[in-house]
Structures are given as C-alpha cells and as structure tokens.
C-alpha atoms as a PDB file:
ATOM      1  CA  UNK A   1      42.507  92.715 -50.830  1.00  0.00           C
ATOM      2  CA  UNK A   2      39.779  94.796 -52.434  1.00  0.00           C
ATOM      3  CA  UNK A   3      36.036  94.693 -50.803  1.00  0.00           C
ATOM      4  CA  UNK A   4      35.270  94.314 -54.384  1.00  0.00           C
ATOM      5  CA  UNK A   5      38.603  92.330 -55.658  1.00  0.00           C
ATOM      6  CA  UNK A   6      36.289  91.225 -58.867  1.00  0.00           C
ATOM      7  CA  UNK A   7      35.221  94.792 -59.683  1.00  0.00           C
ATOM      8  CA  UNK A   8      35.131  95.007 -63.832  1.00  0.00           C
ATOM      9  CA  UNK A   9      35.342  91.279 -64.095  1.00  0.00           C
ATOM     10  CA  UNK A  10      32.921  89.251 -66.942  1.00  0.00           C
ATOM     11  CA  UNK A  11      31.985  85.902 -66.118  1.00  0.00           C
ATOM     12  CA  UNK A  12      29.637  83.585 -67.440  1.00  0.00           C
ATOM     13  CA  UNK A  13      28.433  81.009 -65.298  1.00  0.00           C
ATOM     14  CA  UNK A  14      27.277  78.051 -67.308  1.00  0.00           C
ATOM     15  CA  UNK A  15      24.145  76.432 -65.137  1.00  0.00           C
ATOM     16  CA  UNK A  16      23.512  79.245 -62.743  1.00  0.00           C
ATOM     17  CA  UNK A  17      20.460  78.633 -62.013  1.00  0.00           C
ATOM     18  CA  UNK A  18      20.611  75.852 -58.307  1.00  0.00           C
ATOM     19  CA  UNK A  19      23.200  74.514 -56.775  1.00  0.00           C
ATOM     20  CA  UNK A  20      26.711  74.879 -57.374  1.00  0.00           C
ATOM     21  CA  UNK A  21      25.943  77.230 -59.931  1.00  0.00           C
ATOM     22  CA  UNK A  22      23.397  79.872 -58.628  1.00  0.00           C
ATOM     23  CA  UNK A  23      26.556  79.659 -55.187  1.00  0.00           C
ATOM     24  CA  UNK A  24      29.074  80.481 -57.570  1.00  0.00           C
ATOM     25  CA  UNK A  25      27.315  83.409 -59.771  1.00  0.00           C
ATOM     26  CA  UNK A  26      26.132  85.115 -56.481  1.00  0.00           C
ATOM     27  CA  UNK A  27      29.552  85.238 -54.900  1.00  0.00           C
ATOM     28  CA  UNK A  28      30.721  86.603 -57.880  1.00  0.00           C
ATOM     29  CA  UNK A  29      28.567  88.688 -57.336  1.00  0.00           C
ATOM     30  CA  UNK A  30      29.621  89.731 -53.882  1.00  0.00           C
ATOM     31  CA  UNK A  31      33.337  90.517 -55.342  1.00  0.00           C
ATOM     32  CA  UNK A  32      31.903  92.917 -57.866  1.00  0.00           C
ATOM     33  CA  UNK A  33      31.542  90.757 -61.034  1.00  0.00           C
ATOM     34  CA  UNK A  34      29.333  91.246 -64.319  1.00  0.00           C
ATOM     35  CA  UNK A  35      27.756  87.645 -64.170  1.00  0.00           C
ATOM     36  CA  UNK A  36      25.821  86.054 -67.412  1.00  0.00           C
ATOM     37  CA  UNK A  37      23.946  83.393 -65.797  1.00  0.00           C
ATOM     38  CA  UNK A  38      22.747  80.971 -67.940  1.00  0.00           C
ATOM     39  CA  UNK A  39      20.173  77.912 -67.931  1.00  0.00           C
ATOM     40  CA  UNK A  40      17.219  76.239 -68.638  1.00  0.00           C
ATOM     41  CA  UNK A  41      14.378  77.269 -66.185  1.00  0.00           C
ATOM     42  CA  UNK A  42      13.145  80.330 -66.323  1.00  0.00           C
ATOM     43  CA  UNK A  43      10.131  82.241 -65.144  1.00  0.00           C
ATOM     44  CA  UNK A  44       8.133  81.624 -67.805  1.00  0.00           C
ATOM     45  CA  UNK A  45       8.880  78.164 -68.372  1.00  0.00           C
ATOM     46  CA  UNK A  46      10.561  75.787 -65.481  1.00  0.00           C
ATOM     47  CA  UNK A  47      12.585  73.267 -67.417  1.00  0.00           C
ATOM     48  CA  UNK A  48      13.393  70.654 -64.246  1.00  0.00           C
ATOM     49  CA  UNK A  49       9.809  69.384 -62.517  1.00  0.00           C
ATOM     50  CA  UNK A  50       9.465  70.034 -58.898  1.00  0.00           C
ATOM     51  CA  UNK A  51      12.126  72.953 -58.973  1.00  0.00           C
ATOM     52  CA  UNK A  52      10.896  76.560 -58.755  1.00  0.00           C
ATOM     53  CA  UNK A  53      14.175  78.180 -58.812  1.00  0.00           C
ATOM     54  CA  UNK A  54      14.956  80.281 -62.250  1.00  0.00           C
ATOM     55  CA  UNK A  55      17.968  82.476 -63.897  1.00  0.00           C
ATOM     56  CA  UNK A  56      16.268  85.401 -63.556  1.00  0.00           C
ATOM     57  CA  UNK A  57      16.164  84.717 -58.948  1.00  0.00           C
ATOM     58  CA  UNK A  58      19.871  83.594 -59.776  1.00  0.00           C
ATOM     59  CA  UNK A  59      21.061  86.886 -61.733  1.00  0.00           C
ATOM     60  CA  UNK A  60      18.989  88.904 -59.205  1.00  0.00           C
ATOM     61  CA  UNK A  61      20.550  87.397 -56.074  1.00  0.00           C
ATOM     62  CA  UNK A  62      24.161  88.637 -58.053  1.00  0.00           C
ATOM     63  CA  UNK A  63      22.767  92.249 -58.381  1.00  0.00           C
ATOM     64  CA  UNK A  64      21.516  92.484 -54.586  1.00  0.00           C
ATOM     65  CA  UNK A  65      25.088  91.534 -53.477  1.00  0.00           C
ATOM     66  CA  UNK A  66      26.744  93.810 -55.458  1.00  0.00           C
ATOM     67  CA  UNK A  67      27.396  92.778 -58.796  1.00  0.00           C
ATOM     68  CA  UNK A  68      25.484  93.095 -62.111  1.00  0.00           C
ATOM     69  CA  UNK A  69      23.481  89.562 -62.967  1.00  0.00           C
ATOM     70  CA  UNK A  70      21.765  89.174 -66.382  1.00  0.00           C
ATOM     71  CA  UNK A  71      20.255  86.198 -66.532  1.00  0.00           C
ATOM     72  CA  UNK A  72      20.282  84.047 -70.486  1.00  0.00           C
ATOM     73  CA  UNK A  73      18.188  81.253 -71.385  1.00  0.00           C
ATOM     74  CA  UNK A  74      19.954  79.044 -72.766  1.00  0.00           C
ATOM     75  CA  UNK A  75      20.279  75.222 -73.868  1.00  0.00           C
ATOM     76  CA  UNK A  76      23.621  74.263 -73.807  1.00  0.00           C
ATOM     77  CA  UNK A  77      22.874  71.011 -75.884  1.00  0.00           C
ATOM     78  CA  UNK A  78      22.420  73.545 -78.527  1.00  0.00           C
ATOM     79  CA  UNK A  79      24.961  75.046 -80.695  1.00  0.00           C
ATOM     80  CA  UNK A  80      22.952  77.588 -81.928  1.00  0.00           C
ATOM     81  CA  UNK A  81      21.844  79.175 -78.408  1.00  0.00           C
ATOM     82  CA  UNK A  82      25.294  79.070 -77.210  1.00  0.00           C
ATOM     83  CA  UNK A  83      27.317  80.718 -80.150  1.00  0.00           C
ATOM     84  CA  UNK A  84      24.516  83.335 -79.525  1.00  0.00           C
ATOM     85  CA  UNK A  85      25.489  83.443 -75.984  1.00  0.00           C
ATOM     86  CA  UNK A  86      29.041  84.414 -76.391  1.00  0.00           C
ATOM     87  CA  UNK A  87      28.487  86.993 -79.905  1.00  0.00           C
ATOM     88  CA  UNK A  88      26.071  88.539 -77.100  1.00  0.00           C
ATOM     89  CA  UNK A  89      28.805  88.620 -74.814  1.00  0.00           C
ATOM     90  CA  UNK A  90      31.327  89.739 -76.767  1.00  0.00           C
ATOM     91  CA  UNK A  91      29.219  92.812 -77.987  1.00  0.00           C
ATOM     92  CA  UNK A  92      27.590  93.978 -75.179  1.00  0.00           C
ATOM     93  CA  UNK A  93      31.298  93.641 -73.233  1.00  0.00           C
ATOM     94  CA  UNK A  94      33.263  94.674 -76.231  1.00  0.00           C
ATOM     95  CA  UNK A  95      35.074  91.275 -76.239  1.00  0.00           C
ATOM     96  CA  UNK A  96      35.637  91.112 -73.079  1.00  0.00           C
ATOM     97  CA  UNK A  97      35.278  87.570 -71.008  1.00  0.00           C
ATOM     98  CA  UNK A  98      37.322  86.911 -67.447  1.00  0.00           C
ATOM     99  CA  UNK A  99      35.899  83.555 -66.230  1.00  0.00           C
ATOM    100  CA  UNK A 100      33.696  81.102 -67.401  1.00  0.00           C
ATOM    101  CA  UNK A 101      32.476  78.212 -65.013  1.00  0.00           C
ATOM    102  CA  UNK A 102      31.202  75.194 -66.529  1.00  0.00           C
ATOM    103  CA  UNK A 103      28.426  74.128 -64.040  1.00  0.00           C
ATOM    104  CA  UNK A 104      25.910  72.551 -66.366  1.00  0.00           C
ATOM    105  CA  UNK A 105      24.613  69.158 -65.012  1.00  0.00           C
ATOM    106  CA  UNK A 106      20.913  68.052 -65.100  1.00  0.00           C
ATOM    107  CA  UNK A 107      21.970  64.132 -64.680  1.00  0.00           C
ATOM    108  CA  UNK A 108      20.390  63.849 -61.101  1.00  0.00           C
ATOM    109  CA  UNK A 109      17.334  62.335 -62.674  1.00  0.00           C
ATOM    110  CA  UNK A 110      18.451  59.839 -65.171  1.00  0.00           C
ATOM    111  CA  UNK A 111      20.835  58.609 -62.887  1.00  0.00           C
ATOM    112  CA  UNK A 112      19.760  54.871 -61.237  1.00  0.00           C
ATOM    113  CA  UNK A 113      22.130  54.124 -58.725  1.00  0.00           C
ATOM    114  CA  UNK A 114      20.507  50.964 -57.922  1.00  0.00           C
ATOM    115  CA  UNK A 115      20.926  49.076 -61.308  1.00  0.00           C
ATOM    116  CA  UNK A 116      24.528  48.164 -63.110  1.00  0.00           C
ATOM    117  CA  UNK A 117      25.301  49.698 -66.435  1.00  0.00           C
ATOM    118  CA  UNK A 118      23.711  46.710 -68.547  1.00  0.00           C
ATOM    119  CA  UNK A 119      20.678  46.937 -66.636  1.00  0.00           C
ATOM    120  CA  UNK A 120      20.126  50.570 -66.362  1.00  0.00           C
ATOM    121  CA  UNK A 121      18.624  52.668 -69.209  1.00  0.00           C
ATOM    122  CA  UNK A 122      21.175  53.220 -71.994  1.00  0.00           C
ATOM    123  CA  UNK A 123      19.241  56.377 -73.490  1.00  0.00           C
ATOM    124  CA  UNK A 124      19.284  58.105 -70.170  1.00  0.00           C
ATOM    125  CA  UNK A 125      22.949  57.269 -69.393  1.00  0.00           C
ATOM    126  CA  UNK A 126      23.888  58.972 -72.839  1.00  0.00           C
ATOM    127  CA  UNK A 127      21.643  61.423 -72.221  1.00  0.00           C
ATOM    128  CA  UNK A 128      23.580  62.354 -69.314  1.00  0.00           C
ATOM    129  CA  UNK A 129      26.617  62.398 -71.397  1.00  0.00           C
ATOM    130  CA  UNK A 130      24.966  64.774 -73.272  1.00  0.00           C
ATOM    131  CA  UNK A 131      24.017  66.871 -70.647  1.00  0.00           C
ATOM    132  CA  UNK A 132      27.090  66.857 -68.598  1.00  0.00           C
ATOM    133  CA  UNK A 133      29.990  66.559 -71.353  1.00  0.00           C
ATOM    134  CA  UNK A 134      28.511  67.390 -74.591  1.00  0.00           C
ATOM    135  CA  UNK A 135      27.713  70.720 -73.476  1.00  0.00           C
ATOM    136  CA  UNK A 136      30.859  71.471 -71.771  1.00  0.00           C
ATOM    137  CA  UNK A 137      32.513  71.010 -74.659  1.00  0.00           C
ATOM    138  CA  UNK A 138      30.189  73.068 -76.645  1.00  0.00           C
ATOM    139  CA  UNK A 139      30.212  76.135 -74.150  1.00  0.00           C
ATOM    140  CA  UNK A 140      33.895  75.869 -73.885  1.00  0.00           C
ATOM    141  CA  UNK A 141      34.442  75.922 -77.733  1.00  0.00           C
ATOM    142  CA  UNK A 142      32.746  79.130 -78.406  1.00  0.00           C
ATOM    143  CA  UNK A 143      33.509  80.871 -74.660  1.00  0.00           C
ATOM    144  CA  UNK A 144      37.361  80.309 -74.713  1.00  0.00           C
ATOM    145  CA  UNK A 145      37.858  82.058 -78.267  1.00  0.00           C
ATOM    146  CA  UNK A 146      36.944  85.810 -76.195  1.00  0.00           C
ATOM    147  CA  UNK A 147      39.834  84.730 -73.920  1.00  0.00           C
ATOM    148  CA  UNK A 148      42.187  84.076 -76.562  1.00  0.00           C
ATOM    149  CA  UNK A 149      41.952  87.145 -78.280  1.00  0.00           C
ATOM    150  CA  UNK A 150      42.932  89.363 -74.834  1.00  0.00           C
ATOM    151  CA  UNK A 151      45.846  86.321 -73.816  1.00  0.00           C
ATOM    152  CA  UNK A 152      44.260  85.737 -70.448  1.00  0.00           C
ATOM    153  CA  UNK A 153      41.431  83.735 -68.601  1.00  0.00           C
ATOM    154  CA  UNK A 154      40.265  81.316 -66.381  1.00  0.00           C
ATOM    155  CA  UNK A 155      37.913  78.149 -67.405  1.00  0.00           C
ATOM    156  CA  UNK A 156      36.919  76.042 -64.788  1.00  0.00           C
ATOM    157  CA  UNK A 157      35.150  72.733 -64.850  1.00  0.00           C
ATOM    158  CA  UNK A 158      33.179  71.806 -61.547  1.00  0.00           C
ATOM    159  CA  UNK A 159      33.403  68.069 -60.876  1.00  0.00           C
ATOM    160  CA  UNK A 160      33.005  65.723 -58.725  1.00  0.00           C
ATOM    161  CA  UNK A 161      35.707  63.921 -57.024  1.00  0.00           C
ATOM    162  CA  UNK A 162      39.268  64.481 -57.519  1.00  0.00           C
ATOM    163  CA  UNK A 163      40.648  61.364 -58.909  1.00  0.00           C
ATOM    164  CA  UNK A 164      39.452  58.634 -61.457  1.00  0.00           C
ATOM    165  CA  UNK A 165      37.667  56.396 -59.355  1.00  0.00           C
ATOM    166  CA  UNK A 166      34.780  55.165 -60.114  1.00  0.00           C
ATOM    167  CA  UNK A 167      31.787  56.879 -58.494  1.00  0.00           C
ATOM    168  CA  UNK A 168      29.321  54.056 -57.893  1.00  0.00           C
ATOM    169  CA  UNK A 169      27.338  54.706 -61.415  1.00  0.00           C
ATOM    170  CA  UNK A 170      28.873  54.077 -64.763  1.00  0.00           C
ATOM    171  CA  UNK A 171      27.384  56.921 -66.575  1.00  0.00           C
ATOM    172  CA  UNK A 172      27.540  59.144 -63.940  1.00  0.00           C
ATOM    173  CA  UNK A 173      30.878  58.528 -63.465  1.00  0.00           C
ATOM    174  CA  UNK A 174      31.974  58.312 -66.565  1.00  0.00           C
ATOM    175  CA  UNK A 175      30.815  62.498 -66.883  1.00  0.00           C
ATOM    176  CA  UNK A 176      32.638  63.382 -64.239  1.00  0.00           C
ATOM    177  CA  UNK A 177      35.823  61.836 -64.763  1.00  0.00           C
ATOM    178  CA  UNK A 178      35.404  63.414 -68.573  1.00  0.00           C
ATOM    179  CA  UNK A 179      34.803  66.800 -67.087  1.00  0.00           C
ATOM    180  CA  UNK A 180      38.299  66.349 -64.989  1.00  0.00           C
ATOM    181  CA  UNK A 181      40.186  65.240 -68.057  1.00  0.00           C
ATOM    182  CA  UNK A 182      38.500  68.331 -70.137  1.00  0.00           C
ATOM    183  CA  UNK A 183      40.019  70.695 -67.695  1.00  0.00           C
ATOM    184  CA  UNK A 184      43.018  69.092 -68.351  1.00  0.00           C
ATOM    185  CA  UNK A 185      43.026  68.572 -71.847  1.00  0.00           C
ATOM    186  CA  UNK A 186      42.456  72.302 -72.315  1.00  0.00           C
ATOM    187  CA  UNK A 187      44.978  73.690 -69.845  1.00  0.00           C
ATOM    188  CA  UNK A 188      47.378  71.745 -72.610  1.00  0.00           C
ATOM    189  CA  UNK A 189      45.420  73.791 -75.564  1.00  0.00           C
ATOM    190  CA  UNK A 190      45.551  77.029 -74.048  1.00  0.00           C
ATOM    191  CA  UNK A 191      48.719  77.763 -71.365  1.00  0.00           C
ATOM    192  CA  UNK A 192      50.466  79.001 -74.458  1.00  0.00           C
ATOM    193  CA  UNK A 193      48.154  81.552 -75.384  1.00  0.00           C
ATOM    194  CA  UNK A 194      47.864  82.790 -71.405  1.00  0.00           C
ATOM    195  CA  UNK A 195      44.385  81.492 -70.796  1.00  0.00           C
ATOM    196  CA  UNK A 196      44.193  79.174 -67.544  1.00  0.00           C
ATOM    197  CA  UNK A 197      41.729  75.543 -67.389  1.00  0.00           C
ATOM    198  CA  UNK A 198      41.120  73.545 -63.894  1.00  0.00           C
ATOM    199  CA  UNK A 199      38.623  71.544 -62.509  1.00  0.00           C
ATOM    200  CA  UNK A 200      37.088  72.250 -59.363  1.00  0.00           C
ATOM    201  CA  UNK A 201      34.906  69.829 -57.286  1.00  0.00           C
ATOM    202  CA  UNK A 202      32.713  70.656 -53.769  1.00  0.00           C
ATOM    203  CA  UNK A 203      32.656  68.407 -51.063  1.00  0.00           C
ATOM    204  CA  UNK A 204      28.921  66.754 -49.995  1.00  0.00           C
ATOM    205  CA  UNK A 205      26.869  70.084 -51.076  1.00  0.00           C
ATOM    206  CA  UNK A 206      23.988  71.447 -48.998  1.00  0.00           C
ATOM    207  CA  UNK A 207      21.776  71.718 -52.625  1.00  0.00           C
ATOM    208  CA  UNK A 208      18.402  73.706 -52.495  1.00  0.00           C
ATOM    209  CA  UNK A 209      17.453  69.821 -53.870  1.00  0.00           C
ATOM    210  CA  UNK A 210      19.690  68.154 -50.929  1.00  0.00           C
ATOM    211  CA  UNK A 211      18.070  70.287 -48.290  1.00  0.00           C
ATOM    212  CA  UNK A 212      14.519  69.198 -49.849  1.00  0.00           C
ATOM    213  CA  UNK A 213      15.671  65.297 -50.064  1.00  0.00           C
ATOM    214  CA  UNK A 214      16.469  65.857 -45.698  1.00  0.00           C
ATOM    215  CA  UNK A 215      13.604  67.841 -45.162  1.00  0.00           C
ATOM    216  CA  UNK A 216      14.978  70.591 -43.982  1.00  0.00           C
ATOM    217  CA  UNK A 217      16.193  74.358 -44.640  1.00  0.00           C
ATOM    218  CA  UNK A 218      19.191  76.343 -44.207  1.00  0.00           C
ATOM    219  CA  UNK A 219      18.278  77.212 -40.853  1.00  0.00           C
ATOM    220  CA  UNK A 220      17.958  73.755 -39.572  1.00  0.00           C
ATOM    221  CA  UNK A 221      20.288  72.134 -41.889  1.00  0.00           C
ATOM    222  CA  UNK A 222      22.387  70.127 -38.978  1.00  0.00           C
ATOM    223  CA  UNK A 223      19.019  68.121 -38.262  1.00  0.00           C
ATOM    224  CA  UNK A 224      19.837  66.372 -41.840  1.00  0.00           C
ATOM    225  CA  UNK A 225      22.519  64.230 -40.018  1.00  0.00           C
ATOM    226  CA  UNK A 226      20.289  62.454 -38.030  1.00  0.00           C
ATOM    227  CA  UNK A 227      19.189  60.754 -41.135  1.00  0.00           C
ATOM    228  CA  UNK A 228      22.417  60.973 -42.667  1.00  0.00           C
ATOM    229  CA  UNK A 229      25.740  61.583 -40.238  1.00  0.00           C
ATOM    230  CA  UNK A 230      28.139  62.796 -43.188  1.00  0.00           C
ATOM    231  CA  UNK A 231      25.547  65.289 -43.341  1.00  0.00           C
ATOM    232  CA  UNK A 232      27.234  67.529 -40.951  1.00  0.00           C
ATOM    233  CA  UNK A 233      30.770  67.642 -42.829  1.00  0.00           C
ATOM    234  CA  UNK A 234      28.248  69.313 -45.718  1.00  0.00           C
ATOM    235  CA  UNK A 235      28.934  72.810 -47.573  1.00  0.00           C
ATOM    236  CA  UNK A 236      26.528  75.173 -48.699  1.00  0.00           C
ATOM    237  CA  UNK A 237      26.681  76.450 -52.533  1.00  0.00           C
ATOM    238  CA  UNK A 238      28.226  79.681 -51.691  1.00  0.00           C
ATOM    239  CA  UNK A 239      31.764  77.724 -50.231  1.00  0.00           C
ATOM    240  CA  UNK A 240      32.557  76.846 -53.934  1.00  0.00           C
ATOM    241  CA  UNK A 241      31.450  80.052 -55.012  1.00  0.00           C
ATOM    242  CA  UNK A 242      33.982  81.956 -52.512  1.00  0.00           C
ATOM    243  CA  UNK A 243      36.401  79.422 -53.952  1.00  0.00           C
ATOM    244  CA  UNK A 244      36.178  80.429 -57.765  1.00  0.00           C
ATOM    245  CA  UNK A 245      36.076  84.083 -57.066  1.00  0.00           C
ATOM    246  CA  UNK A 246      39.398  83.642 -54.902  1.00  0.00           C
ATOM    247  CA  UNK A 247      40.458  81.330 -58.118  1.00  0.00           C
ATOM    248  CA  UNK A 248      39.164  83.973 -59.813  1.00  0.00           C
ATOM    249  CA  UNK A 249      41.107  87.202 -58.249  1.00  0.00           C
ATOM    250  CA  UNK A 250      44.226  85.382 -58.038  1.00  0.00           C
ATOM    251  CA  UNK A 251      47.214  87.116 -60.135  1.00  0.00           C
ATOM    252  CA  UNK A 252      49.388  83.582 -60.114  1.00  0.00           C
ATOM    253  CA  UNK A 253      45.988  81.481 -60.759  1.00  0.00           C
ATOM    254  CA  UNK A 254      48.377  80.173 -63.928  1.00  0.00           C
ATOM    255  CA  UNK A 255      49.782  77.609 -62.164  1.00  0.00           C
ATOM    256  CA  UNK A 256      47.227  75.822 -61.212  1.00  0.00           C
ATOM    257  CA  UNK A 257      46.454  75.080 -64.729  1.00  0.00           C
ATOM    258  CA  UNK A 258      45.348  71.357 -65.118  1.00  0.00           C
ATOM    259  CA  UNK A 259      44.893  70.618 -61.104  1.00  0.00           C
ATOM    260  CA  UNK A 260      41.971  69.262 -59.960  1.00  0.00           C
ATOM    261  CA  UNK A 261      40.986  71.457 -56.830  1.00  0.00           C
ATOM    262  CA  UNK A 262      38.893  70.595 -53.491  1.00  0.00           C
ATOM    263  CA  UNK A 263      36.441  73.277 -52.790  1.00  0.00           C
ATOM    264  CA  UNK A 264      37.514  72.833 -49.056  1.00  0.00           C
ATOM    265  CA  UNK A 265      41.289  71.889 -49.649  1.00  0.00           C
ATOM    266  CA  UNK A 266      41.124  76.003 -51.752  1.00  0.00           C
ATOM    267  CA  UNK A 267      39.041  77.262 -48.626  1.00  0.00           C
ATOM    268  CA  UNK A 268      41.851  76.800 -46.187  1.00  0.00           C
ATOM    269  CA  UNK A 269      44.655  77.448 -48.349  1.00  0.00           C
ATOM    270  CA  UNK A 270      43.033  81.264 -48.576  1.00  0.00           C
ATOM    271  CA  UNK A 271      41.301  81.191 -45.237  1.00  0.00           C
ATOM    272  CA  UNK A 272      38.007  81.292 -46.720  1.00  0.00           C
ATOM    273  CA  UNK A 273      34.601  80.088 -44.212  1.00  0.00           C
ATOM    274  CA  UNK A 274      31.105  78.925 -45.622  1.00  0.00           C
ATOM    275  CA  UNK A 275      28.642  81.005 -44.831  1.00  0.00           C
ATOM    276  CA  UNK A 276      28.004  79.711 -41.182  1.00  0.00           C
ATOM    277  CA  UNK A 277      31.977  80.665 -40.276  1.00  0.00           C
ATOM    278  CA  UNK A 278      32.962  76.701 -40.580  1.00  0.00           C
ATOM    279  CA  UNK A 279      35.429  75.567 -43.345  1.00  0.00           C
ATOM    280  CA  UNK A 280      34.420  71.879 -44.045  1.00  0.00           C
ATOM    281  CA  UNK A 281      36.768  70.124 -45.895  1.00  0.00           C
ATOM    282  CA  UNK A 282      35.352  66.844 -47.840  1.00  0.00           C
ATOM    283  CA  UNK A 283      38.913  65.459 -48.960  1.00  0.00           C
ATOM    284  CA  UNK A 284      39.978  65.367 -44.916  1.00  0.00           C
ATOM    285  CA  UNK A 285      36.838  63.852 -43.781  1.00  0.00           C
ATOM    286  CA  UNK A 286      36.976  61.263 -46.157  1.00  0.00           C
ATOM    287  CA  UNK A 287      40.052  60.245 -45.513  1.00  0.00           C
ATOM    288  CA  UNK A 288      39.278  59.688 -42.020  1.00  0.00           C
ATOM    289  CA  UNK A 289      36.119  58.846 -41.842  1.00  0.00           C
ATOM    290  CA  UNK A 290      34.699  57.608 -44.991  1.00  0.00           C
ATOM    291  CA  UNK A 291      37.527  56.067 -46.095  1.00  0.00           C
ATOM    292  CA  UNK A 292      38.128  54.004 -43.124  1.00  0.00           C
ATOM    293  CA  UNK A 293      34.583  52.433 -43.719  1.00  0.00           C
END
C-alpha cells in the first residue's frame, strides 16, 4: 500500500472539530487527503462552553501530518451555510468530492440520562434531533450531488451501536438508530449511480471530553479504569479515523454499502492498531463482558 494511499483524495469531514471527528480528519490527513473540516467553534468564537478545541487546531493537526486541512465554519442546522460549503467545494476542487463523514453531534449536553422520555425536556430532546439527524440529512443532500456527477464515493455516517437497541435515552437513541437507518436508506438511493453509504460506530472512545470527565490525559489514560473498569477496553479518536481512511482507500469499499461497521471489528479485519499498538475491539468485549452483566 502507498505511504500516502489517500494522496489527491477530497474529503469533508462534517464535525471535525473533537472527538471522533478531529481523529478522523487528522488521519486523513496522515494518508495524504485534502480535508474540509467543518464546525461550530472556532478561534474567534467557541460555540460548546468549557471546550477550547477549534477547526482551525483540527485542519492544522491534518496539515502537520501530511495532508492539506482547511478548516469551514459552519452550522449544519443551516441550509444556507452548508449549500455554501459544498459550491465552495466544488469550485475550489473543480467538482471534485471523495468522502464525506457525517460526524456532527453536539447532543452530549441536552442529553439527561437520569429522567424517562416524559420527564425529560422535550425541547432539548428535539433539539438533539436537530443536531444529530437534521443536519445529516442536510449535509448529505447537498454533499452527495458532487459524488454523483463523477459515479463514485463514499458517505459514511458515524453512530453509535450497531443494532437497534435502545441505548438507555429515548432521544438519544432515537438519533442514533436514525443515523444507522440513513446510511442505509442512502446506500438504496445511490448504489446505482456508483456512490457507496455505511455507517460506522467506535467502541467506548477516549474523547478530549472523556479524558476530562476521568481526569486524566493521554499519557495516563489507563488510570481512568480505576474509576471506571471498561475504561481500559477504550479507543482513542484516531482508531476510527485509521478505520475510514482504510474504508476510504479501499477499491471494493462497494460492498459494504448499507453495513453497519465496528471501528474495532474494521481494525482487525485490515490489521490496523490505535495509536498505543493495541487493537481494542468494543463488539468482543461486550459480548463477553458487558453483556454477561
């Protein structure tokens, strides 16, 4: 495989800027990829309280390992910023789109896990369906049109879980189950026309806000499971981002239209590590450990 198997590749990564997202753009990255990383937070205005991190450190981080990262505000909630977000695209890369990762979340703090859906704030769980479906939907509708036009591309929706259970908070599961049947729904849309949707979910991720919630950094990370033991079967953001750029690189990656993929399950089927060398893999450990209790 090529050191830089992504080389001439345009992606936009839909909520780059933490998480799942910033992982994914800077791997990318790493492969050789032009990366639009969009978002909210920026460096003149942070748009989440009590996070520093912006587009511009995301888009950055993508140059410094190789790739080229230009960071765009944008609201995905609004139609306006993100039809502006692809006719930029498609000029500045003369139509041109590979990949584009749905990543866009911002639920975390409207989510009550303690109270049942009749008790718990009805504008803040539809906000979150705003947030987390609404703009999906949105970013995919003007994004997949650039792949259409060239017969080949790759949408993926990150997740979370791999199945339709519910996930312990009405609206919060409700968005991520939608997000899984998007994927799928679209795979149906677009397979004719050569353009490839899947959903893709991480196992328990090692957050910049996860790491803050245990206290600890990157460097200490494993102390986190003495407050928490599933803590150690945790992933940083850059496993799922080695996982879309494999998705990403792959010539047959057709066939997997519609799945809904385990970051970790991916990982071992290419013989990809997280950044520490280990290959956690959620779906195994919950099967035998979780699971069980």
């Amino acid at each position: 495989m090529s050191e830089k198997p992504l080389q001439g590749t345009v992606a936009v990564v839909a909520g780059a800027t933490r998480g799942a997202g910033r992982g994914i753009a800077v791997s990318l990255g790493e492969a050789g990829a032009t990366v639009y990383c969009t978002g909210r937070s920026t460096r003149a205005h942070g748009a989440t309280p009590g996070r520093p991190e912006t587009i511009q450190e995301t888009a950055e981080l993508v140059t410094a390992r190789g790739g080229k990262g230009i960071p765009v505000r944008v609201d995905h909630t609004v139609e306006a910023e993100v039809k502006a977000l692809f006719d930029r695209v498609g000029e500045e890369q003369s139509g041109h789109l590979d990949l584009l990762v749905n990543d866009i979340w911002g639920g975390d703090p409207l989510t009550n896990w303690q109270q049942p859906f009749w008790q718990h704030s009805l504008t803040d769980g539809l906000h979150i369906q705003e947030l987390a479906v609404k703009t999906h939907m949105i970013t995919s509708y003007y994004g997949a049109p650039l792949m259409l036009e060239r017969g080949r591309g790759l949408i993926i929706e990150i997740t979370d879980g791999v199945d339709y259970n519910y996930r312990g908070n009405l609206y919060y599961s409700l968005a991520k189950v939608s997000t899984i049947h998007l994927a799928q729904a679209m795979a149906a849309d677009l397979k004719p026309h050569g353009v490839t949707a899947l959903a893709l979910t991480p196992g328990f991720l090692r957050s910049e806000a996860v790491l803050d919630h245990f206290g600890v950094t990157e460097a200490n990370w494993l102390d986190g499971a003495k407050q928490d033991p599933h803590f150690a079967a945790s992933e940083t953001p850059c496993y799922i981002g080695r996982v879309v750029a494999a998705l990403a690189a792959e010539p047959h990656v057709a066939a997997r239209a519609g799945q809904v993929l385990m970051s970790g399950d991916v990982a071992r089927e290419y013989g990809l590590t997280d950044i520490d060398g280990r290959q956690p893999n959620w779906s195994i450990y919950y099967a035998g450990v979780l699971a069980a209790q």
